[in-house]
Protein backbone atom coordinates (compact mmCIF):
# COMPACT_ATOMS: atom_id res chain seq x y z
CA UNK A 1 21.38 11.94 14.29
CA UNK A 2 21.37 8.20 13.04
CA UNK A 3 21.30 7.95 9.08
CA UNK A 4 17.99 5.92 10.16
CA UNK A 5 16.23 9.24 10.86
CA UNK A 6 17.85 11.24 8.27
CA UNK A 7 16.34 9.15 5.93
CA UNK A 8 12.73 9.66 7.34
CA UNK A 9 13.05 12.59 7.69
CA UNK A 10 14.27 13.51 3.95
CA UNK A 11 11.09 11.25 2.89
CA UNK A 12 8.66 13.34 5.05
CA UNK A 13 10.35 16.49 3.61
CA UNK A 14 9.84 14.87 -0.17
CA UNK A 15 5.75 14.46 0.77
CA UNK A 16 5.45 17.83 1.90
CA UNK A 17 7.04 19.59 -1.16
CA UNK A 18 4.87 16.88 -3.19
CA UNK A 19 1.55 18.40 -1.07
CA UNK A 20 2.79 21.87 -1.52
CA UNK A 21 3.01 21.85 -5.19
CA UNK A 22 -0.59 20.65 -5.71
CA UNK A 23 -2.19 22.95 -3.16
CA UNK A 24 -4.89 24.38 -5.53
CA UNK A 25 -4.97 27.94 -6.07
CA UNK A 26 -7.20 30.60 -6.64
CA UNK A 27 -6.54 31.40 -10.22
CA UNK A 28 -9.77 31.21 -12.10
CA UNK A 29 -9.41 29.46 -15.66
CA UNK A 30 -10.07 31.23 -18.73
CA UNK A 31 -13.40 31.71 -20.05
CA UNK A 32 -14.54 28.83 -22.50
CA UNK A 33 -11.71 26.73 -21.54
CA UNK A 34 -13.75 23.52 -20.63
CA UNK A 35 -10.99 21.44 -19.57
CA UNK A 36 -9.74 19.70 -16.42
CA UNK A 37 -5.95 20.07 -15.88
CA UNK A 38 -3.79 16.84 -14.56
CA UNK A 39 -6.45 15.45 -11.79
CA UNK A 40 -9.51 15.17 -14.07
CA UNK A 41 -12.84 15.06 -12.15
CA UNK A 42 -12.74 10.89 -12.87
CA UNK A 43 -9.56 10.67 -10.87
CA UNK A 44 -10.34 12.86 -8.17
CA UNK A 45 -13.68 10.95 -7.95
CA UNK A 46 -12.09 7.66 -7.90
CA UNK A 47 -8.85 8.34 -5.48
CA UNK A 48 -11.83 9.78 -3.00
CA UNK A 49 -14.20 7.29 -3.53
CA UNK A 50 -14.45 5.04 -0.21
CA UNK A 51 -15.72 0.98 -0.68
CA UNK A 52 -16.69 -1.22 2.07
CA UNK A 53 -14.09 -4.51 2.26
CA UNK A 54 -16.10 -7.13 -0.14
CA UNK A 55 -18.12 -9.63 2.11
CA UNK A 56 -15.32 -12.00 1.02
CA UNK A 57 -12.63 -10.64 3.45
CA UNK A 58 -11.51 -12.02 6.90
CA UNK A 59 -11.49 -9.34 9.83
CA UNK A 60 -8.26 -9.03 11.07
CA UNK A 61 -7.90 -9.43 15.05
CA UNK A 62 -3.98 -9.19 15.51
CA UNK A 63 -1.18 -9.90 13.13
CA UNK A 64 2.40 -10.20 14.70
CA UNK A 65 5.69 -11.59 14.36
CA UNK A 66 4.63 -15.41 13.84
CA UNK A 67 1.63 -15.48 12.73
CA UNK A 68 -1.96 -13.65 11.65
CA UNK A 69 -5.45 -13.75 14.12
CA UNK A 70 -8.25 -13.39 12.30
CA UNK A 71 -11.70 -12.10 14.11
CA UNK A 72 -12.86 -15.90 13.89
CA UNK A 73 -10.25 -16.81 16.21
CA UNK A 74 -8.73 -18.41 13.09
CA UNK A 75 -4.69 -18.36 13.27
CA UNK A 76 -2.71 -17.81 10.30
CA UNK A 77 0.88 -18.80 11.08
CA UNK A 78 3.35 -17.21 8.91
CA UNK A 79 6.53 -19.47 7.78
CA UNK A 80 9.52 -18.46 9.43
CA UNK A 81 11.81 -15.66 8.57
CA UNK A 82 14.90 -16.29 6.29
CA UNK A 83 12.82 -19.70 5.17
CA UNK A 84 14.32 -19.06 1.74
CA UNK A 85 11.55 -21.43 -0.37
CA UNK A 86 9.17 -18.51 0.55
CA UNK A 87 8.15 -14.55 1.46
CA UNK A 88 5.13 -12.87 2.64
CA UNK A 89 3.83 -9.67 0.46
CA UNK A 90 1.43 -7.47 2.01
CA UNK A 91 -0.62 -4.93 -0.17
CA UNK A 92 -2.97 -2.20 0.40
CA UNK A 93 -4.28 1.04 -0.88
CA UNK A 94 -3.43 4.73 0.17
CA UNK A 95 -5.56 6.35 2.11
CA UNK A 96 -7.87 8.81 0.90
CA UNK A 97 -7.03 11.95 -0.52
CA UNK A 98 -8.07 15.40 -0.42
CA UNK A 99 -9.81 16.44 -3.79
CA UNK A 100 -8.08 18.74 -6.29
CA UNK A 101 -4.39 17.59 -4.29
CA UNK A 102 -2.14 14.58 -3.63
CA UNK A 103 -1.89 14.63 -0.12
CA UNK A 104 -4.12 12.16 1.98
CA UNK A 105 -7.26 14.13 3.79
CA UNK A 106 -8.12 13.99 7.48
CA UNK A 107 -9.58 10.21 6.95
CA UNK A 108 -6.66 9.23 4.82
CA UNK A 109 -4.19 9.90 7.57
CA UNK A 110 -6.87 7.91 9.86
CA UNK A 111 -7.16 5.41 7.26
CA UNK A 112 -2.98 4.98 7.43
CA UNK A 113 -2.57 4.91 11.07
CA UNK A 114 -5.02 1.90 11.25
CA UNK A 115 -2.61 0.72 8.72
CA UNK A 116 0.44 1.50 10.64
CA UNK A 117 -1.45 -0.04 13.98
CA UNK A 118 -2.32 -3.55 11.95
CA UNK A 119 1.47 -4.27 10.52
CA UNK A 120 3.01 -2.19 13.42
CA UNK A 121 4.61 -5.92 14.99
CA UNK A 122 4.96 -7.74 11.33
CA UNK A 123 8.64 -7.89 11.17
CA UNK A 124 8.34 -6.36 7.51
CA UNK A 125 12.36 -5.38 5.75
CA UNK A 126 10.88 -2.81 3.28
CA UNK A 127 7.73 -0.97 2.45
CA UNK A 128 7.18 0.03 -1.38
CA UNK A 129 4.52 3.20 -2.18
CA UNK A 130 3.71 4.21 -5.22
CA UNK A 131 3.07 8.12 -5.50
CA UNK A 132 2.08 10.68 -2.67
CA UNK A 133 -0.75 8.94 -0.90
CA UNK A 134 0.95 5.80 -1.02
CA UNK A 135 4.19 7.24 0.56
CA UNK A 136 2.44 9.28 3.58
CA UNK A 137 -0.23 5.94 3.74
CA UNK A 138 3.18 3.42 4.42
CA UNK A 139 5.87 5.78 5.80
CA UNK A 140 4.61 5.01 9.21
CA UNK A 141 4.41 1.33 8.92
CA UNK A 142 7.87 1.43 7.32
CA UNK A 143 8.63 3.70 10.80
CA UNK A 144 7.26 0.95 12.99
CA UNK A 145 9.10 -2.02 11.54
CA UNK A 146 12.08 -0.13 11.02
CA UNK A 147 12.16 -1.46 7.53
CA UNK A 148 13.46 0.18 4.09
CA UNK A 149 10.98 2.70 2.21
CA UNK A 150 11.25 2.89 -1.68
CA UNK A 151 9.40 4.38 -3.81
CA UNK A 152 7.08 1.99 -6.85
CA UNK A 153 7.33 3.14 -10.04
CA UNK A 154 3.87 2.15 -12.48
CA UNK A 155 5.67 1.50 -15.54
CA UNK A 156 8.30 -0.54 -13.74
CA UNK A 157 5.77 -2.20 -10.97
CA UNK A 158 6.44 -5.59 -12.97
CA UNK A 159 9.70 -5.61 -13.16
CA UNK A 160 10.09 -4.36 -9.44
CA UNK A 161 7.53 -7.55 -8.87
CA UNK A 162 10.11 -10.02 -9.76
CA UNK A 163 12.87 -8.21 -8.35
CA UNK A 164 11.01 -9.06 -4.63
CA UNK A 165 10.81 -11.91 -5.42
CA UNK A 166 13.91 -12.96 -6.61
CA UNK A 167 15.76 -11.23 -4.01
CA UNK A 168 13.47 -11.35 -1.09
CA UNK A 169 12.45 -14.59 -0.09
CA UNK A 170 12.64 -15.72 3.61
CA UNK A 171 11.44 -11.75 4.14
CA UNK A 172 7.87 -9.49 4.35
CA UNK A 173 7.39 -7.06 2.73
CA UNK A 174 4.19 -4.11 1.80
CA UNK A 175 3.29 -2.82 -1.25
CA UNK A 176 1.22 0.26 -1.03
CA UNK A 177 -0.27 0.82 -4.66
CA UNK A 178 -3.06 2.21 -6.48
CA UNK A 179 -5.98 -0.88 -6.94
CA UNK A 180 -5.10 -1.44 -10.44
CA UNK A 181 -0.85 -1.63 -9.64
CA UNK A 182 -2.10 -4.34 -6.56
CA UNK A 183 -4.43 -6.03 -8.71
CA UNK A 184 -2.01 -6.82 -11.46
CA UNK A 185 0.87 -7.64 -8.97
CA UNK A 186 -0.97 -9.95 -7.55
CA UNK A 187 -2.44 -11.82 -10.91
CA UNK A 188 1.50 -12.15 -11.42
CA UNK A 189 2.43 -13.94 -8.07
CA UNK A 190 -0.78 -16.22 -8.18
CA UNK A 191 -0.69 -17.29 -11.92
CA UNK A 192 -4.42 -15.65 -12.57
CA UNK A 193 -7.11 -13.57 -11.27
CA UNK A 194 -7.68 -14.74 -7.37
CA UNK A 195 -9.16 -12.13 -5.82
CA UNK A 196 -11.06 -8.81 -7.39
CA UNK A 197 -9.55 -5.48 -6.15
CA UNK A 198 -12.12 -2.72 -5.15
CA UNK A 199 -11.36 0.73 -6.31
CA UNK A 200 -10.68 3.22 -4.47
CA UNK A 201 -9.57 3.36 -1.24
CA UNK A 202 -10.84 0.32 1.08
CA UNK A 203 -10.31 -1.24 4.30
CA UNK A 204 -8.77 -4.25 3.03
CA UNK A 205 -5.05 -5.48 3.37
CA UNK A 206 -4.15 -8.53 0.85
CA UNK A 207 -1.81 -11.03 2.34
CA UNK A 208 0.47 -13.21 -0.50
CA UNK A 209 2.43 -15.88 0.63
CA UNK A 210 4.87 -16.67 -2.55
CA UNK A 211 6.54 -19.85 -3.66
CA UNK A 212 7.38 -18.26 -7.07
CA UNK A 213 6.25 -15.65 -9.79
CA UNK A 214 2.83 -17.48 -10.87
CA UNK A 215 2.99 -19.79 -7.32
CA UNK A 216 1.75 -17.76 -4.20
CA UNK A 217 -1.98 -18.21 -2.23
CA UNK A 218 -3.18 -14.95 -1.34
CA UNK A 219 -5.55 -14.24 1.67
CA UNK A 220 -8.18 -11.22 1.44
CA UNK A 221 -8.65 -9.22 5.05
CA UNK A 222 -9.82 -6.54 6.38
CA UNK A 223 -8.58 -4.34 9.26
């Protein structure tokens, strides 16, 4: 077995035990005892909640190696590999997920093989996820491209941010995140507020293409 595999294979093991442990049970709460444990009924409401891509985003058609075909028959050529004055940074949201757990629902593994489909041929070199639904929504696109799959921290998002950019230019890259982690991110690359994020889960895949922290134009699609 090639260490390639292994290392799938040890991530796919990680995001079942991470399902498993919040499988809800059948325990009833104690009387009185008004609270909602860890996934209040706000977050379970929001990480379910599906919005249509704003009227603002391109379709997608194809994307591949060289460049991006929009619906429009508008192409979008993307510079050239190893051009070390720039890199491409994808970004998109996890699928749904089922309520009361952390593991994508019947849509949200849809929802990540249309993923997977749209950035199968993008000659990405890693694919960061932040948390369960972001690793199971880019594990397959990471699969496809045969690119590196790390983990995304919150509290370190930033710092990982500049890290990509310092040390990946002339490469793609996604970023599966929560809409608050991509919205942020991307504020950083483009110097200010370009686009607005929807939240929740939606259909729309963010393409930067970065000069420099504070210097990248960032197209809004949908696929």
């Amino acid at each position: 077995m090639t260490h390639g595999k292994l290392y799938f294979i040890l991530i796919l093991l990680t995001i079942n035990v991470l399902a498993c442990k919040n499988k809800p049970t059948s325990t009833q709460a104690p009387e009185g005892n008004a609270q909602v444990q860890p996934d209040s009924a706000a977050q379970v409401a929001s990480a379910t909640t599906h919005v249509p891509a704003p009227s603002t985003a391109k379709p997608i058609s194809a994307i591949n190696n060289e460049r991006i075909l929009l619906k429009d028959a508008t192409q979008i050529p993307f510079p050239k590999l190893d051009d070390k004055s720039q890199m491409v940074i994808f970004f998109a949201t996890p699928g749904s997920k089922t309520p009361e757990m952390t593991a994508l629902s019947n849509e949200g593994v849809a929802q990540a093989g249309r993923l997977t489909r749209t950035l199968a041929n993008a000659k990405l070199s890693v694919v960061w996820a932040e948390g369960n639904t972001g690793m199971q929504s880019g594990l397959g696109t990471a699969k496809e491209n045969e690119a590196e799959f790390n983990l995304l921290e919150p509290k370190t998002a930033t710092e990982t941010l500049k890290t990509l950019v310092h040390n990946f230019m002339g490469k793609r890259i996604l970023a599966v995140a929560s809409p608050a982690i991509i919205s942020d991110m991307m504020i950083q690359l483009a110097g200010k507020q370009v686009v607005e994020v929807p939240g929740g889960y939606s259909p729309v895949l963010y393409c930067a293409t970065v000069r420099a922290m504070g210097d990248a134009d960032i197209l809004e699609m949908s696929y």
